[in-house]
Protein backbone atom coordinates (compact mmCIF):
# COMPACT_ATOMS: atom_id res chain seq x y z
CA UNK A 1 240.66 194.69 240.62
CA UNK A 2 243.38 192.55 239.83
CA UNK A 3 245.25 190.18 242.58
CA UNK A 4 248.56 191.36 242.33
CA UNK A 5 250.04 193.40 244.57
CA UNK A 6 250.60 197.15 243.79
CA UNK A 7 254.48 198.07 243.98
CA UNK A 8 254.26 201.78 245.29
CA UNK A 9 256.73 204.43 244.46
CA UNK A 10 258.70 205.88 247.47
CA UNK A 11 259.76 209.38 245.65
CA UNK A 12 259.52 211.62 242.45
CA UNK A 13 263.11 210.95 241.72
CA UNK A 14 262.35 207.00 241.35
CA UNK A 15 259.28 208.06 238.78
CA UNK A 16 261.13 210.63 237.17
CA UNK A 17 264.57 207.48 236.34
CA UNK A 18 262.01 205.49 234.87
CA UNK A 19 260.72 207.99 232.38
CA UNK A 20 264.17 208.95 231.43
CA UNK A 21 264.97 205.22 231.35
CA UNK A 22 262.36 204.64 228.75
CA UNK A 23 263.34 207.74 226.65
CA UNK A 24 266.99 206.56 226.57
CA UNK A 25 265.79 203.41 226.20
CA UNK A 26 268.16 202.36 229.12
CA UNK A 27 265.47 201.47 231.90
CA UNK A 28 266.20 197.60 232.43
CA UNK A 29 263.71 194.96 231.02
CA UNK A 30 262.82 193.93 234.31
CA UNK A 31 262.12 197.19 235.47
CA UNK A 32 259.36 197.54 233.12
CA UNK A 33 256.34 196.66 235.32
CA UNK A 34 253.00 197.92 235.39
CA UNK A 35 254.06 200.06 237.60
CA UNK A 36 256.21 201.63 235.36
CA UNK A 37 254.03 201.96 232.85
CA UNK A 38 251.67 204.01 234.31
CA UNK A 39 254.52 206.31 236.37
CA UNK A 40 256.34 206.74 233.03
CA UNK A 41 253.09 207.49 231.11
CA UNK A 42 252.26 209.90 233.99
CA UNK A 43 255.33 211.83 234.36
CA UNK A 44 255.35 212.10 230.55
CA UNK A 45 251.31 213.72 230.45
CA UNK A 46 252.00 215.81 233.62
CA UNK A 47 255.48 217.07 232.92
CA UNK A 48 256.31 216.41 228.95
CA UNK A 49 254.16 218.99 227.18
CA UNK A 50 257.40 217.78 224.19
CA UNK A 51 255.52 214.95 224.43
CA UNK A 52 252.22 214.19 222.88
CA UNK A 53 251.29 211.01 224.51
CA UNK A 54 248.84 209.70 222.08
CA UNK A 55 250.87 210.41 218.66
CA UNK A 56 254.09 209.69 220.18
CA UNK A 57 254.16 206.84 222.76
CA UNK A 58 253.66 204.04 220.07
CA UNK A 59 257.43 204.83 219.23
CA UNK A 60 258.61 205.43 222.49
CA UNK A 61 257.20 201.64 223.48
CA UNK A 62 257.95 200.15 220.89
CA UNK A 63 261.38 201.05 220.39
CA UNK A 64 262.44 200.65 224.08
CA UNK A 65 261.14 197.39 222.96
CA UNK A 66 263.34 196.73 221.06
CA UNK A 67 266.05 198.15 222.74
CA UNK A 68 265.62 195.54 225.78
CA UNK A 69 265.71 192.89 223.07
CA UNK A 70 261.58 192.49 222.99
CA UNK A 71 259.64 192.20 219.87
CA UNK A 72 256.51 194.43 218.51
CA UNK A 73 254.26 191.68 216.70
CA UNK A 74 250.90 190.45 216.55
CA UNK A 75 251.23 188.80 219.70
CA UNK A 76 253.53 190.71 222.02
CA UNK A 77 255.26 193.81 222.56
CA UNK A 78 253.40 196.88 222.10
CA UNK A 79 249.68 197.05 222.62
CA UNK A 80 247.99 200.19 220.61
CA UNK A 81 244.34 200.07 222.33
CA UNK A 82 245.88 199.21 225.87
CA UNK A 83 247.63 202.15 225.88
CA UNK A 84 245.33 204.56 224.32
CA UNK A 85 243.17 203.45 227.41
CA UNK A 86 245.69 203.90 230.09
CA UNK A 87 246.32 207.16 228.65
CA UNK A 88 243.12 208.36 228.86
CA UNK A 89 242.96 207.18 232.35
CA UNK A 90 246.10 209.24 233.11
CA UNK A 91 244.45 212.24 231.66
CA UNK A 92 241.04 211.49 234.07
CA UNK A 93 243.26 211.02 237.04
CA UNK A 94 245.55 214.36 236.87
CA UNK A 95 242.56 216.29 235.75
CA UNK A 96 241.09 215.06 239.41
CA UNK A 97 243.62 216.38 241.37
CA UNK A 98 245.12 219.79 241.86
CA UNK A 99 248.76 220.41 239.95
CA UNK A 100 251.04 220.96 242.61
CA UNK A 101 250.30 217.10 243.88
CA UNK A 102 253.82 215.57 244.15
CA UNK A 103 254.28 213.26 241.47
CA UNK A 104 255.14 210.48 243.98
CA UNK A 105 251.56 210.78 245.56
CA UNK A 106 249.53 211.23 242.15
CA UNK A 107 251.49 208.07 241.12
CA UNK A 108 250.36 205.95 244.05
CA UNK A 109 246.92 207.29 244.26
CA UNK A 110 246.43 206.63 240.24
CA UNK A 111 248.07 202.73 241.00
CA UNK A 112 245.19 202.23 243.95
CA UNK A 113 242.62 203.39 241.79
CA UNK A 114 240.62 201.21 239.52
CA UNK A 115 242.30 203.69 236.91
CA UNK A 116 245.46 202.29 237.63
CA UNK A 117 243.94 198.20 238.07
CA UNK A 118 245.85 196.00 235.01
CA UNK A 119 242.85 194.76 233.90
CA UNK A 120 241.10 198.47 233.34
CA UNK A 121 240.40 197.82 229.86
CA UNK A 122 238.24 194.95 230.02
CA UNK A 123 236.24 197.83 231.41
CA UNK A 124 235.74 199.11 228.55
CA UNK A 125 236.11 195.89 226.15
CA UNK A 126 235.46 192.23 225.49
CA UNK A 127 238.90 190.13 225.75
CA UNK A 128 238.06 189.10 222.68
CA UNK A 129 238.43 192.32 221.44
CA UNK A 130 241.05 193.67 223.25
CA UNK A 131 243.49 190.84 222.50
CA UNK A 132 242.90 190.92 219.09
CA UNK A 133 245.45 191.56 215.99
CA UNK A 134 243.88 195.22 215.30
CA UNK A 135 243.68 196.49 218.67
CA UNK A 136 247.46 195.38 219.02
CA UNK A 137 248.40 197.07 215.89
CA UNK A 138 246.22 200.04 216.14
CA UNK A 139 243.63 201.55 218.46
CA UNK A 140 240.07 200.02 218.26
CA UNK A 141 236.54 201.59 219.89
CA UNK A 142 235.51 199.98 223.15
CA UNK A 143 232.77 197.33 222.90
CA UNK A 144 231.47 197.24 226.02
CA UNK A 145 231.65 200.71 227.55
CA UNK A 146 232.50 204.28 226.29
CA UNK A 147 235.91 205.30 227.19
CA UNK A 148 234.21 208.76 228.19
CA UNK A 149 233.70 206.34 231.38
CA UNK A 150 237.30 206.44 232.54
């Protein structure tokens, strides 16, 4: 686990404003914490079935971006393999719990799992690896443990 200090959500509504935020691409840069990441990429698996997180959340990254003023390159912006994983750990974590969880609570519970850590996918692969040009650009197999592992 990493050192930093999980932010915890205090209601659906606050989850459900970030999600929109990134859709509109209107959520403030700053508001774009890890946090965020995960409640936006879990409000859009659990209640987005427009959605197809996999296929469609390069775009939606990438172009809120943009929006904020942020660039997609090979060394920042939006991170293919990172979020492929943190999908997938989305998908473990709902599948875990029964459907009528409040968003608020399977929020929190994914961000004080190891699931929801910021350093889950060195997991699963060598920094090396992970911080590389082609698992920026597009998503690369683990090295160091299958993803089946999430």
């Amino acid at each position: 686990m990493s050192e930093f200090e999980v932010r915890l959500f205090q209601d659906d509504a606050a989850i459900v404003a970030i999600g929109e935020g990134l859709l509109a691409r209107t959520l403030p840069r700053e508001e774009w914490t890890h946090e965020a990441h995960l409640a936006a990429c879990t409000w859009i698996v659990r209640d987005r079935p427009d959605i197809a997180p996999e296929r469609d959340m390069a775009a939606i990254i990438s172009g809120y971006n943009e929006a904020v003023g942020g660039v997609n390159d090979d060394h920042q912006g939006y991170h293919e393999t990172i979020t492929q994983v943190y999908i997938a750990g989305v998908k473990a974590h709902l599948s875990e719990i029964p459907e009528q969880t409040p968003l608020r609570e399977a929020v929190n519970n994914l961000l004080l799992s190891r699931r929801g850590c910021r350093d889950l996918a060195l997991n699963f692969y060598s920094k090396e690896l992970l911080l590389s040009v082609p698992a920026r650009r597009g998503f690369v197999e683990p090295d160091r443990a299958s993803l089946s592992e999430i």
